[in-house]
Protein backbone atom coordinates (compact mmCIF):
# COMPACT_ATOMS: atom_id res chain seq x y z
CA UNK A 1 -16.83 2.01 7.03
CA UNK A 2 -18.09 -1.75 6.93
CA UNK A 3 -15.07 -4.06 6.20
CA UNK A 4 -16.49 -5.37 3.01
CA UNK A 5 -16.95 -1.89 1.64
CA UNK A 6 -13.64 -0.89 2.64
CA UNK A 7 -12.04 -4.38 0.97
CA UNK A 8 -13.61 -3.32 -1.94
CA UNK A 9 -11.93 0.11 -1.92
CA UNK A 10 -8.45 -1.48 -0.89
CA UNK A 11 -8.81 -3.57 -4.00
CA UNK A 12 -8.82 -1.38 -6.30
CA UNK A 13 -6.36 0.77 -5.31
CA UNK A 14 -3.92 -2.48 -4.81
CA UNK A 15 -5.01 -2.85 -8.45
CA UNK A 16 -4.00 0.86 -9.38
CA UNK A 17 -0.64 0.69 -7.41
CA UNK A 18 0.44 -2.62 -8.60
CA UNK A 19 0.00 -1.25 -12.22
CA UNK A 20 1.85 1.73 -11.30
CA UNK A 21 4.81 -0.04 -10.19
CA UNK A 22 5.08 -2.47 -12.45
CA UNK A 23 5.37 0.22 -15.59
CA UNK A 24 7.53 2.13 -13.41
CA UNK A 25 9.93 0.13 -11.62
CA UNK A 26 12.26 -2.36 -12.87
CA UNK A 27 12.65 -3.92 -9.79
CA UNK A 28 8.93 -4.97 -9.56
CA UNK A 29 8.51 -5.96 -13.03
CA UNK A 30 11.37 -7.86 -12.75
CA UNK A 31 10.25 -10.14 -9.62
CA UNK A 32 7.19 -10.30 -10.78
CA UNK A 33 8.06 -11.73 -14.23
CA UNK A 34 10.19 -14.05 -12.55
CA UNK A 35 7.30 -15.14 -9.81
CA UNK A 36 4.76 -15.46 -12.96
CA UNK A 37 3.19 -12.42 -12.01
CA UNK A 38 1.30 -10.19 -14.03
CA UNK A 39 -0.54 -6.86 -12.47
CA UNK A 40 -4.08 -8.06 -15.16
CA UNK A 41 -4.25 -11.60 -13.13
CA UNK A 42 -5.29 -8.97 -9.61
CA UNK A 43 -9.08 -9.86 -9.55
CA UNK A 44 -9.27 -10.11 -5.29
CA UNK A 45 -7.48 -9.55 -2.47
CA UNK A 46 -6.71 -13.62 -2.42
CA UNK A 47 -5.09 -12.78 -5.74
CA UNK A 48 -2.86 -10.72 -4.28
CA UNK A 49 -1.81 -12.11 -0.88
CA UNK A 50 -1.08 -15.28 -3.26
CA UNK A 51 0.32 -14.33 -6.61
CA UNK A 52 2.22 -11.59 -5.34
CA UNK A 53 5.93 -12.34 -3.66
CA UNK A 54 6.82 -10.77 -0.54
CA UNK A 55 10.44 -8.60 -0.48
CA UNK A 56 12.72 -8.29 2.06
CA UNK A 57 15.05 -5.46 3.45
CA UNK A 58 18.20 -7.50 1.42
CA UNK A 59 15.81 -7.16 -1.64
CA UNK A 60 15.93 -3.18 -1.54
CA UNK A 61 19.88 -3.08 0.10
CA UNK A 62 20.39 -5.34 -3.60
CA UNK A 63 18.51 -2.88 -5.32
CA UNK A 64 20.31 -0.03 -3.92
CA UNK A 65 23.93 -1.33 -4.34
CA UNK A 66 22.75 -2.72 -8.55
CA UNK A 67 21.50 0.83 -8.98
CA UNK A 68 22.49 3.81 -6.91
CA UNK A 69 21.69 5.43 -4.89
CA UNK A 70 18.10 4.71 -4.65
CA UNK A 71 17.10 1.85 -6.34
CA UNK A 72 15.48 0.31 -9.28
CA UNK A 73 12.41 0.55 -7.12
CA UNK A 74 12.46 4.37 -7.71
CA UNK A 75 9.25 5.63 -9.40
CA UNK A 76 10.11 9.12 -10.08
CA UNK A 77 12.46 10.98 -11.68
CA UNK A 78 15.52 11.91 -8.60
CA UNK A 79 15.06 15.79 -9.45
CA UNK A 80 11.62 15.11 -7.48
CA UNK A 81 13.08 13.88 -4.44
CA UNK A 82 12.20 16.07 -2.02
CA UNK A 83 13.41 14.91 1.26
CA UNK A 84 16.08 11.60 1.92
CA UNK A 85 15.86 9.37 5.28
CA UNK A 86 16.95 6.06 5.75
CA UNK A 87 18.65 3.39 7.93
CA UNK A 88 22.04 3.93 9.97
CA UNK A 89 23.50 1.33 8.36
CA UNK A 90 24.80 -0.71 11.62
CA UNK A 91 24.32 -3.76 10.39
CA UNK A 92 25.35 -3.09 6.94
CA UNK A 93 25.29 -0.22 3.68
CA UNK A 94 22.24 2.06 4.72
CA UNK A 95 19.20 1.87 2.57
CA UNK A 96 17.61 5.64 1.60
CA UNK A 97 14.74 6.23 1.30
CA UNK A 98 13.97 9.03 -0.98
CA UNK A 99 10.28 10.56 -0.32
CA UNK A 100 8.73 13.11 -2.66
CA UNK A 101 6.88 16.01 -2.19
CA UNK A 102 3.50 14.79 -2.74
CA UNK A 103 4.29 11.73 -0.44
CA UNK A 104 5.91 13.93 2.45
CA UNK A 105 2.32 15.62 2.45
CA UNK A 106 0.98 11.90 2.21
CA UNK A 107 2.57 11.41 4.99
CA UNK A 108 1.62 14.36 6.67
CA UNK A 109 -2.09 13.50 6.35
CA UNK A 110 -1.83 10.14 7.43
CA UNK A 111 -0.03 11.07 10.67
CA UNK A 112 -2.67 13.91 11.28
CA UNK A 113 -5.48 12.05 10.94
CA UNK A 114 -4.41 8.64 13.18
CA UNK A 115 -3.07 11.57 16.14
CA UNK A 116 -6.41 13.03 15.65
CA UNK A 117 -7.65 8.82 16.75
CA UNK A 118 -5.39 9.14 19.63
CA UNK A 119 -7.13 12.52 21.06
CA UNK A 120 -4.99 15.19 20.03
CA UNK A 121 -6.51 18.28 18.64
CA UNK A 122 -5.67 21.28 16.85
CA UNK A 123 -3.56 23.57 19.29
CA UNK A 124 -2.33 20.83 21.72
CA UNK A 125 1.24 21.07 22.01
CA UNK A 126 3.06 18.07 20.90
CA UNK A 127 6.79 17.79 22.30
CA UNK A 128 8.81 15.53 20.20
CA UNK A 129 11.51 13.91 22.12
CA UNK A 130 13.77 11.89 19.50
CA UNK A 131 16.64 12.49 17.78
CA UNK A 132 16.01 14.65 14.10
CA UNK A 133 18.71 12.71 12.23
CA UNK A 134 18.21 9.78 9.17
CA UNK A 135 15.14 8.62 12.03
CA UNK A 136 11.62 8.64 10.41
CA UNK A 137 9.48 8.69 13.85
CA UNK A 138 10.94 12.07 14.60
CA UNK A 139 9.97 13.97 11.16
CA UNK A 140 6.86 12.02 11.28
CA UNK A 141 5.33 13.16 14.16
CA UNK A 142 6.19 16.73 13.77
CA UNK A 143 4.49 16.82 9.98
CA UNK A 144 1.66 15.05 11.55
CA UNK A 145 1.40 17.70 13.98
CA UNK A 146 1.90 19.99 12.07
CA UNK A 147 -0.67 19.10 9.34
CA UNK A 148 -2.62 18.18 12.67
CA UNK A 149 -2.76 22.08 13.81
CA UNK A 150 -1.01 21.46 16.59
CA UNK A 151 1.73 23.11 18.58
CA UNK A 152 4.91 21.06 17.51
CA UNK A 153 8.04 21.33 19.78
CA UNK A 154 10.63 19.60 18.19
CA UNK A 155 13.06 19.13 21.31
CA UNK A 156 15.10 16.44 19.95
CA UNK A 157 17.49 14.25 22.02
CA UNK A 158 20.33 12.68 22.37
CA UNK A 159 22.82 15.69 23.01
CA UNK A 160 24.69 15.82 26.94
CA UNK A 161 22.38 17.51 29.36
CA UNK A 162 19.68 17.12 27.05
CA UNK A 163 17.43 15.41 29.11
CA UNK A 164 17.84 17.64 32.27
CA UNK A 165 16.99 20.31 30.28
CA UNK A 166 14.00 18.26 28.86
CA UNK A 167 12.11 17.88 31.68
CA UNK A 168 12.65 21.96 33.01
CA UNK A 169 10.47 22.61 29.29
CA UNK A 170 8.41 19.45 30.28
CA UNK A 171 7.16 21.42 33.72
CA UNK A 172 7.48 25.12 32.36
CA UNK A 173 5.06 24.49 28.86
CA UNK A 174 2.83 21.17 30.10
CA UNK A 175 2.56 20.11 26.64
CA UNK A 176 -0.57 17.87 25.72
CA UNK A 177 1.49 15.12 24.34
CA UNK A 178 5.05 13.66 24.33
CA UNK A 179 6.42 11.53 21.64
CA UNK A 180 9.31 9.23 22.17
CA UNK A 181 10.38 5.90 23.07
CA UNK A 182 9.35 3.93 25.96
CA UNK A 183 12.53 3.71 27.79
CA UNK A 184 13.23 7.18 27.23
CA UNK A 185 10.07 8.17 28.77
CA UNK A 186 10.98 5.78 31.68
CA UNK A 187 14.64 7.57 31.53
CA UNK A 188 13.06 11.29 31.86
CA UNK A 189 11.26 10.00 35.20
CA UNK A 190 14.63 9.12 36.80
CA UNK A 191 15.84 12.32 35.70
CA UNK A 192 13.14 14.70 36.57
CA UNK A 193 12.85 12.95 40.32
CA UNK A 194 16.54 13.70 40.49
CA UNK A 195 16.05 17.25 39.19
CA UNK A 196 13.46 16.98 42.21
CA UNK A 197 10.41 17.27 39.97
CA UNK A 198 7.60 15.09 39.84
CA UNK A 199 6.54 14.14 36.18
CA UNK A 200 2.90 14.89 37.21
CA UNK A 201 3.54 18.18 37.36
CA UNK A 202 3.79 17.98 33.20
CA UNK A 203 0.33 17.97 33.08
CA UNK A 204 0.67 15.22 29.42
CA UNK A 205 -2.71 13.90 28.57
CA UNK A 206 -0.77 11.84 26.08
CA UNK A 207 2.27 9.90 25.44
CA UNK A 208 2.80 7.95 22.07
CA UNK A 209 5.83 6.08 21.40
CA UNK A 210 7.29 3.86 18.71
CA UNK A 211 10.79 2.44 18.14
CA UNK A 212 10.71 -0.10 19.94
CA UNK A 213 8.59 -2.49 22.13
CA UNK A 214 7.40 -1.43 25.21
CA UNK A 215 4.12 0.73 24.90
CA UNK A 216 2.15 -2.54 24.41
CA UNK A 217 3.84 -4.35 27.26
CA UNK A 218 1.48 -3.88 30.06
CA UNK A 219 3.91 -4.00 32.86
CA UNK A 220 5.92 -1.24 31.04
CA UNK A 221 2.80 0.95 29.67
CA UNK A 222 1.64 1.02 33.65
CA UNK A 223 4.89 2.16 34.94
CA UNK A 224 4.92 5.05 32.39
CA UNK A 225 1.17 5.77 33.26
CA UNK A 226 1.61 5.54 36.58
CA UNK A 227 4.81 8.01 36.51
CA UNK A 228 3.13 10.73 34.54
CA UNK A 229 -0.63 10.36 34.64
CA UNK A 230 -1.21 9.96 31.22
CA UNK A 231 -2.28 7.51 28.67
CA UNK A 232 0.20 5.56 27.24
CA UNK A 233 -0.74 4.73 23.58
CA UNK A 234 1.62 2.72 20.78
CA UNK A 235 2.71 2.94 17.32
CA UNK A 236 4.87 2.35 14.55
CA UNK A 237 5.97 -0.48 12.01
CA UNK A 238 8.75 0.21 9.78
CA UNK A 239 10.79 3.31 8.67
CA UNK A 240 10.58 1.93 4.76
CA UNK A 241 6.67 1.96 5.35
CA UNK A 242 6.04 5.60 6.40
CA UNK A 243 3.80 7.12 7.44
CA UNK A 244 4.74 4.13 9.65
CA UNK A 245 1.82 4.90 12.74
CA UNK A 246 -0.24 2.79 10.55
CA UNK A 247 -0.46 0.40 13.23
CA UNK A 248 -1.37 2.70 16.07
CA UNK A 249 -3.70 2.85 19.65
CA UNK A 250 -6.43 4.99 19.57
CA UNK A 251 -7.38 7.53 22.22
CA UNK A 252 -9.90 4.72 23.78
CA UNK A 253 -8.53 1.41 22.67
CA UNK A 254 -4.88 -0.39 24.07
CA UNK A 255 -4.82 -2.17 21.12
CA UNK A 256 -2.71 -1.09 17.76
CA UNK A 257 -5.29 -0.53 14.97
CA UNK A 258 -4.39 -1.14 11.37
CA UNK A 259 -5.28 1.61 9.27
CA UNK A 260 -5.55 -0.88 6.54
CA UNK A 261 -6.77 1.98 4.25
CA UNK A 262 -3.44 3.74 4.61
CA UNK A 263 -1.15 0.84 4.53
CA UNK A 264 -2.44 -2.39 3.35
CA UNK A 265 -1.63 -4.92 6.42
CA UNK A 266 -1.20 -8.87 6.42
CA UNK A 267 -0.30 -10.75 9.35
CA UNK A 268 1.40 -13.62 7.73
CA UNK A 269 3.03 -17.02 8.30
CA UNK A 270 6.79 -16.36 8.18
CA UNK A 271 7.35 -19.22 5.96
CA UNK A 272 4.62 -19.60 3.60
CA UNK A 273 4.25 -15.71 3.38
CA UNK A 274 -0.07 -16.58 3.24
CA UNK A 275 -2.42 -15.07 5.48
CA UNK A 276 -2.50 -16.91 9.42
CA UNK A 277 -6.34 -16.10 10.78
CA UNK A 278 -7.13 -14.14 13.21
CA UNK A 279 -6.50 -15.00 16.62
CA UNK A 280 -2.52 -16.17 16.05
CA UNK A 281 0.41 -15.05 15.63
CA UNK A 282 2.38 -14.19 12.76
CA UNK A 283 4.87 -11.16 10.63
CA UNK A 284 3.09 -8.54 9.44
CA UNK A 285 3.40 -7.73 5.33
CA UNK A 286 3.22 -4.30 4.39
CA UNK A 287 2.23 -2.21 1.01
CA UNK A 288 1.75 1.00 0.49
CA UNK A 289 -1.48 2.30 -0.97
CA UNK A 290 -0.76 5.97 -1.30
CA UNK A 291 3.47 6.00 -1.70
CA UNK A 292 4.26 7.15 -5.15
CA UNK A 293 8.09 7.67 -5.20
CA UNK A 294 9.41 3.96 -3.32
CA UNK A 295 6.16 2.74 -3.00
CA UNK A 296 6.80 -0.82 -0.46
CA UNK A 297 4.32 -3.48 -2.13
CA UNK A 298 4.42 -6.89 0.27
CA UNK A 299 7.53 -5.72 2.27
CA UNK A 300 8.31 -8.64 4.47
CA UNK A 301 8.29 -7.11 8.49
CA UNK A 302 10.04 -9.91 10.39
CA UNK A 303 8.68 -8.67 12.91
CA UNK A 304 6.06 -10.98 15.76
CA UNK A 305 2.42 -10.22 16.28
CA UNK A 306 -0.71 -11.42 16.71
CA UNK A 307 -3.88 -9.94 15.22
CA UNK A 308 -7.51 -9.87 15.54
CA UNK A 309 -10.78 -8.89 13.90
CA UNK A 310 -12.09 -5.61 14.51
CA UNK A 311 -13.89 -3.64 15.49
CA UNK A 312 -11.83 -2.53 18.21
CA UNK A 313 -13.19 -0.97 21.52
CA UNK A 314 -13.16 2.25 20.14
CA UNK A 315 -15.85 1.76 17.89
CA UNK A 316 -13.10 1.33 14.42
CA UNK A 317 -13.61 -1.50 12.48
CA UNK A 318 -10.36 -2.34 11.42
CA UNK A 319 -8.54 -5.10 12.53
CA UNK A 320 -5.68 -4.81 15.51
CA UNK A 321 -2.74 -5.95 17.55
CA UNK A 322 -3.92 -6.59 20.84
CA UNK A 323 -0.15 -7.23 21.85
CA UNK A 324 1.46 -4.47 19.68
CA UNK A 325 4.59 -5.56 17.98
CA UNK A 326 6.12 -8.04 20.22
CA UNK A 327 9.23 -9.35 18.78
CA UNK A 328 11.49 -10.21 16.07
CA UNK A 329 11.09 -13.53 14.16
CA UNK A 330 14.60 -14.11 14.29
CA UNK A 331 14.96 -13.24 17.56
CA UNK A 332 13.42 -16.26 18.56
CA UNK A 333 15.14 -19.95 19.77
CA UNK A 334 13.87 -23.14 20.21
CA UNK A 335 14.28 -24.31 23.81
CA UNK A 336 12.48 -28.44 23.92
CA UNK A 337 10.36 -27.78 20.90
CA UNK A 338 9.08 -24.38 21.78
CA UNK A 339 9.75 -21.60 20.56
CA UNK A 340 11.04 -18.96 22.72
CA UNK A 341 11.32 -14.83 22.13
CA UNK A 342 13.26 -12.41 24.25
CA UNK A 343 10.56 -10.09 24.50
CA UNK A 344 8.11 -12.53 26.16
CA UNK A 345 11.03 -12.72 28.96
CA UNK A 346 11.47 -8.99 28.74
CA UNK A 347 7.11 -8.77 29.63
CA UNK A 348 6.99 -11.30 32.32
CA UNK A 349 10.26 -9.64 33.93
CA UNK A 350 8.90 -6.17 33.63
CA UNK A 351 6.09 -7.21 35.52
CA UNK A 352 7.70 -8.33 38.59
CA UNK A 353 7.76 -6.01 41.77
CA UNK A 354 10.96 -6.50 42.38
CA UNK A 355 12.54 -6.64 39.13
CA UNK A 356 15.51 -4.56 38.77
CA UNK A 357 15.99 -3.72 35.60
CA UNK A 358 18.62 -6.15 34.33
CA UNK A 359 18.64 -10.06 32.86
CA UNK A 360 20.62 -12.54 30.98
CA UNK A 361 19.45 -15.06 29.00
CA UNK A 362 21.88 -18.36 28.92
CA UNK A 363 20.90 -21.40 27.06
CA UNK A 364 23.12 -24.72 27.61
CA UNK A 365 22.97 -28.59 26.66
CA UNK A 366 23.53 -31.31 28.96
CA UNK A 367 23.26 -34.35 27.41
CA UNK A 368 20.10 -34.39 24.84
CA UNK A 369 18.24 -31.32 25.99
CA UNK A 370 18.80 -27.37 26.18
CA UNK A 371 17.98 -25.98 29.08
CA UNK A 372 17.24 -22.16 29.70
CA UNK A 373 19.08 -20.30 32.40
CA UNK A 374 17.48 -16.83 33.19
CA UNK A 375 19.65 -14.71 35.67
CA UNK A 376 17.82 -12.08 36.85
CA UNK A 377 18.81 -9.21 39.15
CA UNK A 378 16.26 -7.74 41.83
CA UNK A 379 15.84 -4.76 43.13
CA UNK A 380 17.95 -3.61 46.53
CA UNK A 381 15.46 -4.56 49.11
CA UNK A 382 15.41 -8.05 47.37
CA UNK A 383 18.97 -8.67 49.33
CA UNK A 384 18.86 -6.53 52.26
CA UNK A 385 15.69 -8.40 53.15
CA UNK A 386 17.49 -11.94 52.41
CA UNK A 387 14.32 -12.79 50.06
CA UNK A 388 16.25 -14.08 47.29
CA UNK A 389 14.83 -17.33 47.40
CA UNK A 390 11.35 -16.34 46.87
CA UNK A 391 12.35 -13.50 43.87
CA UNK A 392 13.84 -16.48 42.44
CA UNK A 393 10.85 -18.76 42.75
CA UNK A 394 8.32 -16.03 41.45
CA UNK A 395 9.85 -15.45 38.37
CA UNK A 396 10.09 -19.04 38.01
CA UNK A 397 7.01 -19.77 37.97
CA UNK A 398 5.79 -16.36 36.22
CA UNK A 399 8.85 -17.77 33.07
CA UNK A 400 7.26 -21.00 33.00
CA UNK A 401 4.09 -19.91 32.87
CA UNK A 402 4.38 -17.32 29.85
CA UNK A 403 6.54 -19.95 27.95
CA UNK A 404 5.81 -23.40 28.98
CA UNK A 405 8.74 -24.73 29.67
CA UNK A 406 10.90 -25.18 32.58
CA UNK A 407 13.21 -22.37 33.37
């Protein structure tokens, strides 16, 4: 679909969902009142990346702990609840999320029809490695294979001896696809060598991950290609968002495509909230154009990306994240004026030869100026070989390039 045709469509059901949430939920009518906001004033979409404020995760938390246990926010009556999720709560109370039925199959379709982008296929087997807990990725991808037609195996993870026995069903059914995380999937290659299996022998065509960063990293996405033979494609945003492979690589691009007809996706300067053009960076803004029961409407991401215009090299037209999702907002410090994110470190490490796996990150201030300390630990050869000196200079150079300052 041309962009401007789709816009068009994406307008009025922003117009539809805004009204629906603002007779149904107190929350939204409140903060809208308050903002000056009222759903008749939504003429274009500059109207509503504008007039309309952003929430946050402390927003719904609020919500939750003013009325629980799910919120003024909730649309529909709690007998229709259908299934509960929600966040572990590490950091503070959890937040539910309660999904109804007709959302669950929303959900369902979504997840189908972007896995049907990535090349699966009715009667590919999809083995889900990730824990089936509070965890949204999980239930996601198995009702997205399942509405798919494919051949869910719903392994799990997490459990001791799990993973040896993960990669025994990896070699005896040679699923099509594997869902997990990225370091997981870089895990199960340690563990099948030692199990003295080669992760070729799985036979994937497919690996999708979310949860964390790491698909889009190209140092990382090549080891996991390399390692299996398959192609490496990313997804995911946010839990509260589902169905959250919104953002998600097709089956011929590297880039994240946002199905902006599923969720309605700004990329967004983190402290005006307005839209940054394409081409730089920014925190994606989410709402929900077919979630009836907690429907998300401008749900602030704090999350790093950059996006550009479509189409993408698959032919789509929406627009995409060349980098994936690269970072957290408030991960980042300021190191001489610039700013600086872990993940960026994380990439350029990654990339090295002779990277072993672990780093620190120290800042310090002598005098005027911070200074960035990187220790970095190579691989064994690195200090058999007495070549210490020259790891050290590489990723120097390799840190000063990717962040412009002295390291």
């Amino acid at each position: 679909m041309p962009p401007e045709s789709r816009n068009r469509a994406i307008l009025e059901r922003l117009r539809q969902v805004v009204d629906y949430a603002y007779e149904k939920a107190p929350f939204y009518r409140r903060k809208w009142d308050d903002a000056g906001f009222h759903p008749s004033q939504l003429k274009t979409l500059e109207d509503f990346e504008t007039r309309v404020p952003v929430i946050t995760k402390q927003d719904l938390r609020a919500a939750q702990e003013e009325t629980p246990p799910f919120g003024d926010y909730l649309c529909i009556p709690e007998e229709e609840v259908h299934h509960i999720h929600g966040t572990s709560g590490t950091t503070g109370n959890p937040t539910a999320f309660a999904v109804s039925r007709s959302d669950w199959d929303s959900i369902a379709n979504a997840h189908a029809r972007v896995m049907w982008g990535m090349g699966l296929r009715p009667g590919d087997m999809v083995f889900i490695a990730s824990v089936f807990s509070l965890y949204m990725g999980s239930w996601g991808t198995l009702i997205g294979s399942e509405r798919l037609g494919a051949v869910s195996f719903p392994f799990g993870a997490g459990a001791p001896g799990m993973s040896a026995r993960a990669v025994h069903w990896l070699k005896r059914m040679k699923p099509a696809a594997f869902y997990g995380t990225p370091s997981y999937a870089l895990y199960l290659d340690e563990v099948a060598r030692d199990e003295g299996l080669d992760p070729r022998e799985f036979e994937l065509r497919i690996m999708f991950f979310s949860g964390e960063p790491g698909a889009s990293i190209p140092a990382i996405r090549d080891k996991i290609r390399e390692a299996y033979g398959a192609r490496v494609i990313d997804s995911g945003t946010m839990a509260e968002i589902s169905p959250w492979m919104n953002a998600a690589g097709s089956h011929e691009s590297k880039s994240m495509l946002l199905w902006q007809d599923i969720v309605y996706t700004e990329v967004c300067d983190p402290k005006t909230f307005c839209r940054v053009p394409f081409g730089e960076r920014g925190t994606p803004v989410y709402t929900h154009l077919e979630r009836t029961s907690q429907p998300m409407i401008r749900l602030l991401s704090g999350d790093l990306t950059l996006w550009e215009e479509g189409p993408s090299s698959c032919g789509r037209s929406y627009p995409c994240l060349p980098q994936g999702i690269f970072g957290r907002i408030d991960d980042a410090f300021t190191i001489r004026g610039e700013n600086v994110y872990p993940s960026e470190i994380d990439a350029v490490l990654s990339g090295m030869e002779d990277y072993g796996g672990e780093h620190r990150i120290i800042i310090t201030r002598e005098g005027a100026m911070d200074e960035l300390l990187v220790q970095v630990e190579g691989k064994k050869k690195v200090y058999e070989k007495e070549e210490v000196p020259e790891f050290h200079r590489k990723a120097e150079s390799q840190l000063q390039q990717m962040l412009g300052i002295r390291t």
